[in-house]
Protein backbone atom coordinates (compact mmCIF):
# COMPACT_ATOMS: atom_id res chain seq x y z
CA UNK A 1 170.68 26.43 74.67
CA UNK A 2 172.01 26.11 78.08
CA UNK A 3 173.45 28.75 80.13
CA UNK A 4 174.99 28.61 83.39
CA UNK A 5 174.62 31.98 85.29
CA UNK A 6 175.63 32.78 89.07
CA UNK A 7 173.42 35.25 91.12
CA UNK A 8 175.76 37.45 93.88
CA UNK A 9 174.36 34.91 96.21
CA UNK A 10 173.69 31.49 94.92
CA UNK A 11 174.66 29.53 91.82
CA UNK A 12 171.80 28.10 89.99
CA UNK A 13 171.07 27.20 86.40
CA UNK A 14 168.96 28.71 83.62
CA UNK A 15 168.36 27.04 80.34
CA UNK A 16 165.49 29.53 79.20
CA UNK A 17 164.81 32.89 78.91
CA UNK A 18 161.12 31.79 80.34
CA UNK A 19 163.45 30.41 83.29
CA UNK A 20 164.65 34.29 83.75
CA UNK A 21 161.72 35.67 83.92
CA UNK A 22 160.06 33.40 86.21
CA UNK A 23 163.30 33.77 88.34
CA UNK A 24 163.10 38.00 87.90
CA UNK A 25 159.06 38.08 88.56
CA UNK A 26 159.75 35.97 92.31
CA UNK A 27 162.79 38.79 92.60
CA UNK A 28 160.58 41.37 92.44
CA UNK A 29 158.43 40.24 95.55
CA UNK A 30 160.97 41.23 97.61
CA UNK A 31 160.95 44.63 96.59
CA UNK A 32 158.77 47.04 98.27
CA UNK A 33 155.00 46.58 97.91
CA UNK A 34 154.75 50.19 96.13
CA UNK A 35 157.35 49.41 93.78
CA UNK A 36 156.22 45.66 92.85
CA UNK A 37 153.79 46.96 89.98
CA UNK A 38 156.60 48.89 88.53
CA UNK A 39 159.32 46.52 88.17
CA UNK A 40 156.81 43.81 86.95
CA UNK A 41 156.08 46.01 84.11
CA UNK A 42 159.51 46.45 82.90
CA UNK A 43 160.27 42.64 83.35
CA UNK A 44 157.43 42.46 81.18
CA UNK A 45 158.38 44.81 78.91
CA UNK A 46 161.30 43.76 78.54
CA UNK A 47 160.90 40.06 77.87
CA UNK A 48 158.51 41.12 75.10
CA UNK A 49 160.79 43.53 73.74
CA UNK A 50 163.38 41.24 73.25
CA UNK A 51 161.51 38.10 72.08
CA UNK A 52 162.27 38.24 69.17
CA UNK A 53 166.61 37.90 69.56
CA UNK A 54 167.84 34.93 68.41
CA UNK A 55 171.64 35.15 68.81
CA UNK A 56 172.32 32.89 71.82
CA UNK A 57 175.67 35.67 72.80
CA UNK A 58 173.18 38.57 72.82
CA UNK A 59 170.48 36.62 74.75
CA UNK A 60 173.21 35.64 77.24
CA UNK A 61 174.16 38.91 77.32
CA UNK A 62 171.22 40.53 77.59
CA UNK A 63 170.09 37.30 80.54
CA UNK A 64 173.34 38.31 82.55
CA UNK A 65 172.62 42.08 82.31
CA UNK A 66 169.12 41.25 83.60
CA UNK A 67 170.51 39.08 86.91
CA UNK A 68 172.90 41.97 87.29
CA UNK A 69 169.99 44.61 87.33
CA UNK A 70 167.99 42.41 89.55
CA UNK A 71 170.67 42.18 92.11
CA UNK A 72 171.40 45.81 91.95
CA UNK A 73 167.68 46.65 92.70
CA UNK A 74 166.96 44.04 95.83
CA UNK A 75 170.58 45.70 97.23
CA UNK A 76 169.25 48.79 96.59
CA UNK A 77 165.92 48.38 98.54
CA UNK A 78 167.56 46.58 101.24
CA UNK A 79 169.56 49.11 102.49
C-alpha cells in the first residue's frame, strides 16, 4: 500500500504506517520540552490502538487525520 500524503509545508511520501509514526515521533521534538512526553504517549497510543485496521481507506484516513493533528499542534506551539 502506497499513499501519497502532503504536510502544510512539504510534500513527501509515506508507504507505511511505521513511516507515520517515525515521521509524528521527529514532529513532536519540536514541541515544547514539557509537552514532548505527552504527545509521545498518544502517538504511541495511538499506533497501538489502531494496529490492528486493515482497510487501506480507514488507515488512510486515519494517516491523514494524524498529519492534520500534527500540523495543528506544531502551529499551535509556535505561536
Amino acid at each position: 500500500m502506497k499513499l501519497a500524503m502532503l504536510s502544510s509545508k512539504t510534500p513527501f511520501l509515506i508507504q507505511k504506517p511505521a513511516h507515520l509514526y517515525r515521521r509524528l515521533l521527529r514532529d513532536i521534538k519540536k514541541l515544547p520540552k514539557e509537552s514532548q512526553s505527552h504527545y509521545k504517549h498518544h502517538v504511541r497510543q495511538g499506533f497501538n490502538s489502531h494496529a490492528d485496521e486493515t482497510d487501506p481507506s480507514r488507515i488512510s484516513q486515519i494517516m491523514s487525520r494524524a498529519l492534520d493533528d500534527m500540523d495543528w499542534l506544531i502551529k499551535k506551539y509556535s505561536k
